[in-house]
Protein backbone atom coordinates (compact mmCIF):
# COMPACT_ATOMS: atom_id res chain seq x y z
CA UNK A 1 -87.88 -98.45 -60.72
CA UNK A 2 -85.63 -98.79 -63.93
CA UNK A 3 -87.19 -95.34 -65.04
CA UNK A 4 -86.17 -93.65 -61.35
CA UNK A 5 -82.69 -94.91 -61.56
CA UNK A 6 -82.15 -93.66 -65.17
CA UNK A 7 -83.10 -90.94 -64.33
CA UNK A 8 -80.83 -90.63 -60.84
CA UNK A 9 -77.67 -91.72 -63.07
CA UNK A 10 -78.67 -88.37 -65.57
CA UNK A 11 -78.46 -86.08 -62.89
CA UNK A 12 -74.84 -87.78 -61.28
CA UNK A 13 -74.01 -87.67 -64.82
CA UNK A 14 -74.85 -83.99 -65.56
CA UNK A 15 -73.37 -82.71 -62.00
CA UNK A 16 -70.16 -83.93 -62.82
CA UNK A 17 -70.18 -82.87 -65.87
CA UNK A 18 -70.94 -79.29 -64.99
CA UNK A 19 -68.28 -79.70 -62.16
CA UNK A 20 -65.60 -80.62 -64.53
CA UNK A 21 -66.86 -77.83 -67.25
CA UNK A 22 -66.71 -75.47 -64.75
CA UNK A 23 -63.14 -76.17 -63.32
CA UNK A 24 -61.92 -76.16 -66.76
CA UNK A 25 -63.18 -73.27 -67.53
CA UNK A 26 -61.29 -71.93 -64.39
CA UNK A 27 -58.01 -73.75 -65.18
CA UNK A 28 -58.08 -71.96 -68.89
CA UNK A 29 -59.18 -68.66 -68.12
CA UNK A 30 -56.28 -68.49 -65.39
CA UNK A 31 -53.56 -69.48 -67.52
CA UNK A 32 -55.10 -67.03 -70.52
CA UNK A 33 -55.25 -64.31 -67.42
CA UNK A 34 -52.08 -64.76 -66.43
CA UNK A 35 -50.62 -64.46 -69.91
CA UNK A 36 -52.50 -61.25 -70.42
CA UNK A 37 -51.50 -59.89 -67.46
CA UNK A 38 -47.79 -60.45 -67.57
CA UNK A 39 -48.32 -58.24 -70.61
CA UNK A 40 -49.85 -55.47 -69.06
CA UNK A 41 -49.05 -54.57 -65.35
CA UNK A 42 -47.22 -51.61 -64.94
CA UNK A 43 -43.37 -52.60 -64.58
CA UNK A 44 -41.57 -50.43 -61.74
CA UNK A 45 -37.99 -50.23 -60.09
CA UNK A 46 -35.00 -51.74 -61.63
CA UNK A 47 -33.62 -55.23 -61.93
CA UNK A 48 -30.63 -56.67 -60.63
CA UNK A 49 -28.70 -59.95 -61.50
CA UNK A 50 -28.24 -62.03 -58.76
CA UNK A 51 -27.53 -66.13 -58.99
CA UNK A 52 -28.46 -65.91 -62.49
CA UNK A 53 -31.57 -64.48 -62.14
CA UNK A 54 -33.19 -61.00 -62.08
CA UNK A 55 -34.59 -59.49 -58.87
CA UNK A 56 -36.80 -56.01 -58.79
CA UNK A 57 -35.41 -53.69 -56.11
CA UNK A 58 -36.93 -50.01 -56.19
CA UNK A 59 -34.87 -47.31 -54.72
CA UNK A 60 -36.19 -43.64 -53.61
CA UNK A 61 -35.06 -40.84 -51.33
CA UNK A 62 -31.83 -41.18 -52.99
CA UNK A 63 -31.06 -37.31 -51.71
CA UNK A 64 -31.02 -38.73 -48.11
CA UNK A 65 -28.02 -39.98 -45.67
CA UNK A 66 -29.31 -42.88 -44.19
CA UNK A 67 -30.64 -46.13 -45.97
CA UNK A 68 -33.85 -48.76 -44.96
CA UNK A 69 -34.07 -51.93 -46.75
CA UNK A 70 -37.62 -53.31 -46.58
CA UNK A 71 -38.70 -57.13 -46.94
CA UNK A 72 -42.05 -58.58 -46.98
CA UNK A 73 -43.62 -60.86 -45.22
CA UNK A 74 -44.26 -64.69 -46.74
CA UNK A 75 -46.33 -64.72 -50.34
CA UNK A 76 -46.64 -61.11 -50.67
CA UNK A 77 -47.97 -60.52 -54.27
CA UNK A 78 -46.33 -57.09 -54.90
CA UNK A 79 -44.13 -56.14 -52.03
CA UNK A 80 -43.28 -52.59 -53.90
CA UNK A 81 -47.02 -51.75 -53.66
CA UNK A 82 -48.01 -53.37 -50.72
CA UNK A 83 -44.96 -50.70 -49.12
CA UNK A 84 -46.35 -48.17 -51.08
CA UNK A 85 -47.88 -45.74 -47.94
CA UNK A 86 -44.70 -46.44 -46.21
CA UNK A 87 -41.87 -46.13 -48.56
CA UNK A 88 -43.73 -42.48 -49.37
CA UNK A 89 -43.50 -42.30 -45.79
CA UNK A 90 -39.90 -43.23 -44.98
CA UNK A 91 -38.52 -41.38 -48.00
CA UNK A 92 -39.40 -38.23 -46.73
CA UNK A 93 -36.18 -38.82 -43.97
CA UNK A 94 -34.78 -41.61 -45.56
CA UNK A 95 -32.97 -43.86 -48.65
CA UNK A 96 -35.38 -46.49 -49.24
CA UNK A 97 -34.69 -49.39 -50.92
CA UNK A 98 -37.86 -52.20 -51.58
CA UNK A 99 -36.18 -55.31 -52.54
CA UNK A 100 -38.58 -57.96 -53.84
CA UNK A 101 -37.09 -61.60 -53.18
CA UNK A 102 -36.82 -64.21 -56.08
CA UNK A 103 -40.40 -65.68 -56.58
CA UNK A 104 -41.90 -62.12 -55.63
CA UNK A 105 -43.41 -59.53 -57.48
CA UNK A 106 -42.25 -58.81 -60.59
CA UNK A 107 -38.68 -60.39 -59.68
CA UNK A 108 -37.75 -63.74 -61.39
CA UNK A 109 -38.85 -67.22 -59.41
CA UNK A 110 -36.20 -69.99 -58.74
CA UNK A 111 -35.60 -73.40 -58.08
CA UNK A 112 -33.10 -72.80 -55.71
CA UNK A 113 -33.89 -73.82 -52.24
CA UNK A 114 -35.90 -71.54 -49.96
CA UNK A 115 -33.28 -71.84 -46.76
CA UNK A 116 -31.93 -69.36 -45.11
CA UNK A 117 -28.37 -69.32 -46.49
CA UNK A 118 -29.61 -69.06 -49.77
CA UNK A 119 -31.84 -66.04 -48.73
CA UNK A 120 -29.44 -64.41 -47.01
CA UNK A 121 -26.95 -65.02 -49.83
CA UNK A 122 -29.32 -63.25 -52.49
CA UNK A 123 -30.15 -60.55 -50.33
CA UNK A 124 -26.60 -59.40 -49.53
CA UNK A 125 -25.40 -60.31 -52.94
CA UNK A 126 -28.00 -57.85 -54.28
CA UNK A 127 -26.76 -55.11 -52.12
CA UNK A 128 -23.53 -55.24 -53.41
CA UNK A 129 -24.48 -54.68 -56.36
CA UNK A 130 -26.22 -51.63 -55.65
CA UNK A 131 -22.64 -50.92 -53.67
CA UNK A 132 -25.22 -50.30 -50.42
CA UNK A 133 -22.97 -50.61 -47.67
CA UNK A 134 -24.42 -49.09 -44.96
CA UNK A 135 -28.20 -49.94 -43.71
CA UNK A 136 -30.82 -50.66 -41.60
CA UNK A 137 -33.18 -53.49 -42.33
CA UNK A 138 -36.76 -53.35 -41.84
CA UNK A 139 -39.04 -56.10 -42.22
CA UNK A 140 -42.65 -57.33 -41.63
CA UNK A 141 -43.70 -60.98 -40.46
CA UNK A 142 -41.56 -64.16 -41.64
CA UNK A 143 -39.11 -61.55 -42.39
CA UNK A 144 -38.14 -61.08 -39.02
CA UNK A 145 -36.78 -64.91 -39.17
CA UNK A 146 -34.81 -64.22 -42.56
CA UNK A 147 -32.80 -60.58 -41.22
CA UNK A 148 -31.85 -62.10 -38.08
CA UNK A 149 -30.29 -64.88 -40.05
CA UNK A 150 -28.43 -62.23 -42.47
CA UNK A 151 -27.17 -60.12 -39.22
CA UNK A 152 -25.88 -63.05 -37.90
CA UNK A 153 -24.37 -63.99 -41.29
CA UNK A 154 -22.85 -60.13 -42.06
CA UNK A 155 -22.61 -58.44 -38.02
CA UNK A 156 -20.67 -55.90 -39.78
CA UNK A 157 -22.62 -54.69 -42.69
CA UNK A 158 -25.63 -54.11 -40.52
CA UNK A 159 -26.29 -53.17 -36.74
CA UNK A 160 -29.77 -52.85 -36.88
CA UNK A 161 -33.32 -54.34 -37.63
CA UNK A 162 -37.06 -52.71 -37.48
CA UNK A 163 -39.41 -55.08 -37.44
CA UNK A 164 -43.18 -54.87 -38.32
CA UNK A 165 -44.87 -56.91 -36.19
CA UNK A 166 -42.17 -59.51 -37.66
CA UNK A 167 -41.73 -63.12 -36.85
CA UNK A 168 -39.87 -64.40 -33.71
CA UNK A 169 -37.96 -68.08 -33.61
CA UNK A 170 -39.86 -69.43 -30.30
CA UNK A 171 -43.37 -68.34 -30.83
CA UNK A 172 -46.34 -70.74 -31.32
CA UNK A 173 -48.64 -72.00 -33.93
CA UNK A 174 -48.73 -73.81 -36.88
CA UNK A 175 -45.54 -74.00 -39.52
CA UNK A 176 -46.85 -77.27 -41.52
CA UNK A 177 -45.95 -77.72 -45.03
CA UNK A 178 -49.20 -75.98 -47.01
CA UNK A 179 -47.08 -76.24 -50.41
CA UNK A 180 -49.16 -78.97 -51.82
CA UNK A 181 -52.49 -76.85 -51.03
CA UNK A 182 -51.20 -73.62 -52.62
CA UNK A 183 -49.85 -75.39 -55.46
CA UNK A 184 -53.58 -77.01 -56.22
CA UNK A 185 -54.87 -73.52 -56.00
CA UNK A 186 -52.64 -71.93 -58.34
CA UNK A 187 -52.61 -74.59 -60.86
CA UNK A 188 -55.71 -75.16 -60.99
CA UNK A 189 -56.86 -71.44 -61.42
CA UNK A 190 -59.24 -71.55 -58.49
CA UNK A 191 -56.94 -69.00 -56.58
CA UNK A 192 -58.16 -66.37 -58.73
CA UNK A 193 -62.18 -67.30 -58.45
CA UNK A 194 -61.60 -67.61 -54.70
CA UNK A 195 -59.79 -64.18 -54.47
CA UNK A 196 -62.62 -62.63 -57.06
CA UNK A 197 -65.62 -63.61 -54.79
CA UNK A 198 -63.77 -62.81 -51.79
CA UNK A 199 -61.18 -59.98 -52.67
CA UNK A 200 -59.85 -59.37 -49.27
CA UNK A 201 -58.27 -62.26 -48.77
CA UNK A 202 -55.59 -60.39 -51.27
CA UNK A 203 -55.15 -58.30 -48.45
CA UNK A 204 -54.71 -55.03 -50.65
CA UNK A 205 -52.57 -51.65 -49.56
CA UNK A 206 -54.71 -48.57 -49.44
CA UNK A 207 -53.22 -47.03 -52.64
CA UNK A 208 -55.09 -45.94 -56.14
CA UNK A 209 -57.30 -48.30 -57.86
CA UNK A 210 -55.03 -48.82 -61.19
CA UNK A 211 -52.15 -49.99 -58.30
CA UNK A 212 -54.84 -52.16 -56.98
CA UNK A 213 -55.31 -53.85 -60.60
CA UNK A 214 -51.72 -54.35 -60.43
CA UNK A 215 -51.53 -55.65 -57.05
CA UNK A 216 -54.08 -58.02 -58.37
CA UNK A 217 -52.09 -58.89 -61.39
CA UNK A 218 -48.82 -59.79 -59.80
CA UNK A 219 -50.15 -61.45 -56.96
CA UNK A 220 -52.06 -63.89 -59.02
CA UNK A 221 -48.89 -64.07 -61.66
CA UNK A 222 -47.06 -65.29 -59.17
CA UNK A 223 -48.46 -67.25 -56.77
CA UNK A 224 -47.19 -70.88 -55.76
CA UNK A 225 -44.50 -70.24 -58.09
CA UNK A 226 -41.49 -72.25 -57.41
CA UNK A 227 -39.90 -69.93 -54.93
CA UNK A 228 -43.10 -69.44 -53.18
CA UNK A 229 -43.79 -73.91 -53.14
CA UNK A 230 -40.25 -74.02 -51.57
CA UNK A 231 -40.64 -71.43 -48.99
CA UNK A 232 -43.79 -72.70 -47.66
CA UNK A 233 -41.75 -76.34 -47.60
CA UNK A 234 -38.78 -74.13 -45.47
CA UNK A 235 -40.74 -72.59 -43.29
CA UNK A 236 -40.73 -75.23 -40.13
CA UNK A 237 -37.28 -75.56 -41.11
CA UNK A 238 -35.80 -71.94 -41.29
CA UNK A 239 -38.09 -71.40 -37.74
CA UNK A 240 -36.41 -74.16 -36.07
CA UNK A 241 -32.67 -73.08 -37.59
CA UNK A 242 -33.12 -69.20 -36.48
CA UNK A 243 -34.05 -70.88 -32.82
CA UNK A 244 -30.14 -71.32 -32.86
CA UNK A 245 -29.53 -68.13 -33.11
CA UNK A 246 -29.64 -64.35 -31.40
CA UNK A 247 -28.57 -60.86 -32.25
CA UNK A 248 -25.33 -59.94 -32.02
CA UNK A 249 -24.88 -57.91 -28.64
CA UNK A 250 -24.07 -54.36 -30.39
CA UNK A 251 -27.29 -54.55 -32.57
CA UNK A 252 -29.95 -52.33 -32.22
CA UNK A 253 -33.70 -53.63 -32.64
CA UNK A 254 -37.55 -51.83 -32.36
CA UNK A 255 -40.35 -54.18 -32.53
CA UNK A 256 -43.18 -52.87 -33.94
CA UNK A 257 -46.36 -54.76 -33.08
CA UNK A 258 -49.69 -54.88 -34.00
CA UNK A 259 -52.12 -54.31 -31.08
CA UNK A 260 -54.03 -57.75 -32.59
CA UNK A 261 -51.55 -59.74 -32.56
CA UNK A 262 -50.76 -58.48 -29.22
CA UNK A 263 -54.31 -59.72 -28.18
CA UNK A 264 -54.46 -62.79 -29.88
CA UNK A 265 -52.77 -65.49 -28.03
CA UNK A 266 -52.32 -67.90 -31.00
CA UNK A 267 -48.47 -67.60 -31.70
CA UNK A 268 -48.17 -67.40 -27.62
CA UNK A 269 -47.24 -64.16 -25.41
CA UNK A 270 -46.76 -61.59 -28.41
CA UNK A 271 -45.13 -59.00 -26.37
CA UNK A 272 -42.86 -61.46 -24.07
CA UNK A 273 -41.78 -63.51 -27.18
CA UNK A 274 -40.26 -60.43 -28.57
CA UNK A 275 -38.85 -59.02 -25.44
CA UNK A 276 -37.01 -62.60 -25.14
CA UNK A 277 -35.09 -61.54 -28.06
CA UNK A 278 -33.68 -58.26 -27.00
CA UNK A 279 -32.15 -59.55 -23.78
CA UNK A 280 -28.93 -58.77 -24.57
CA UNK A 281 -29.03 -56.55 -27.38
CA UNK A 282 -27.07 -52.94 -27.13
CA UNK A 283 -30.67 -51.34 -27.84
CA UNK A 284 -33.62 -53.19 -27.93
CA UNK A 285 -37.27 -51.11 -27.85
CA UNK A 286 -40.56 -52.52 -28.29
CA UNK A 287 -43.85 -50.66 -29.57
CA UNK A 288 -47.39 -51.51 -29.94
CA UNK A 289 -49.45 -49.23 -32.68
CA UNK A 290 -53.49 -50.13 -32.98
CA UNK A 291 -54.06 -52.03 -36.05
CA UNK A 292 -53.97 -55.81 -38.04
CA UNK A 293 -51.01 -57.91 -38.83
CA UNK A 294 -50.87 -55.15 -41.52
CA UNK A 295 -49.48 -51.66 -39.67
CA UNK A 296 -47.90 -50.18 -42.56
CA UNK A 297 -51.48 -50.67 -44.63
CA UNK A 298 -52.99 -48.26 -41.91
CA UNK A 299 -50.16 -46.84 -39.63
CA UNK A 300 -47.27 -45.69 -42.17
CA UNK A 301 -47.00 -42.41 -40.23
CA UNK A 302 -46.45 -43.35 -36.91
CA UNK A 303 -44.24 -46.40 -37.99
CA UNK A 304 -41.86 -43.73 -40.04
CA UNK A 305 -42.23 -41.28 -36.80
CA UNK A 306 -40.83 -44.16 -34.97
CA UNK A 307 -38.00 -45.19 -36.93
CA UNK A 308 -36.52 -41.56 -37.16
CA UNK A 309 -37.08 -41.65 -33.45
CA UNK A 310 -35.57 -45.18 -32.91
CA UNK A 311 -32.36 -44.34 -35.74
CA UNK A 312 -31.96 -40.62 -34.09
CA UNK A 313 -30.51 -42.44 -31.31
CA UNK A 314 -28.33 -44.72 -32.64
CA UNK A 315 -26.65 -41.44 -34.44
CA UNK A 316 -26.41 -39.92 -30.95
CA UNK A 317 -24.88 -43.67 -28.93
């Protein structure tokens, strides 16, 4: 009996060591990783000072008239890549300018709250800068909750948002706090085994594999960085806040929605949540295009043939 529960206390004994061996070995080959790769992912667009810190912003189609400014939605690792079909898309007809928030891709992260002022303040500060007065802003998922807080904020600077199947104030589901669980899988390195057995949870842009390997990179450089920890502690808050507000009557807005989104019921009536919010706009359109959460992975040409539709008229009103 003394032999058989020896031998039981070996094998506890050896499984946790192995357990801890092995998420040490995680832990140090992240933070060696992440080292290596700061070092070596291609660097891209230009970076501009803003609350003392330095945010990426790429601009092209500089020869064209009219300028989109596109946001990501929440945690994306590289928004300049994961735009990449649609900014080749857009700049075709238009200026397009890919601004990468603080705590996003290769732009600085920040301790500053994640609120919507602050946001809003970066955003428009960064403009400025780039003396980018006149624009259309054009944003997929949570950024639908951060643009209609910045057209409230600056009604004349900008008179009209495009949103990829982009965030609404009333609709459902659940906006808990997840900081604490993305901060235990960044710290602990276990983010990066997760994403390397499963890689699609990195949800990667259809572009060339070396901008894959970058996408990779950044998105494991920087997540649950400060920024990111903060948002995710926002986010019931900034939802409830935008509930408070509406466009301002003589903006113009096209939804663009994802056909599963439009299916799934989760977040509530897709379609009728978004129609809600164009009650009393001056222009308010909604279309659905067949696809994921993620139209401008797969439908950058009809989302850019809808936009110079949707912006033609504005010229003409």
């Amino acid at each position: 009996m003394k032999k058989m529960f020896k031998y039981l206390l070996y094998v506890i004994v050896a499984i946790v060591l192995v357990i801890v061996l092995f998420f040490s070995a995680v832990f140090v080959t992240n933070k060696v990783l992440v080292s290596r790769d700061r070092q070596s992912v291609k660097q891209y667009g230009q970076q501009v000072k803003v609350a003392g810190h330095k945010m990426t912003v790429l601009i092209e189609g500089e020869k064209n008239k009219q300028t989109i400014v596109l946001l990501p939605g929440f945690a994306t690792g590289s928004p300049v890549i994961d735009f990449s079909p649609l900014r080749k898309e857009l700049s075709k007809q238009f200026r397009v300018v890919t601004v990468e928030p603080l705590g996003y891709g290769l732009s600085d992260t920040t301790s500053s709250k994640r609120n919507l002022e602050n946001m809003s303040t970066e955003l428009h500060d960064v403009l400025q800068s780039l003396n980018i007065k006149d624009y259309s802003l054009m944003g997929h998922s949570i950024s639908g909750i951060y643009t209609l807080d910045y057209m409230n904020r600056y009604p004349n600077e900008v008179k009209t948002f495009i949103g990829i199947d982009s965030s609404v104030p009333n609709q459902k589901g659940d906006n808990a706090d997840v900081s604490q669980g993305l901060s235990i899988l960044g710290n602990s390195g276990f983010y990066r085994f997760i994403t390397a057995v499963n890689p699609d949870m990195l949800n990667y842009p259809p572009v060339s594999d070396a901008e894959k390997k970058d996408f990779r990179k950044i998105s494991l450089m920087g997540f649950a960085n400060p920024a990111i920890l903060s948002e995710a502690k926002q986010m019931a808050t900034n939802f409830n806040e935008s509930k408070k507000l509406s466009y301002p009557k003589d903006d113009a807005v096209l939804y663009i929605l994802s056909s599963d989104s439009v299916k799934d019921k989760t977040d509530g009536d897709w379609t009728a949540l978004h129609k809600e919010m164009l009650t009393d706009v001056k222009n308010g359109q909604i279309a659905v295009l067949d696809g994921s959460h993620y139209l401008h992975h797969t439908q950058s040409k009809a989302i850019a043939g809808l936009v110079e539709q949707f912006l033609a008229t504005q010229n003409t009103n």
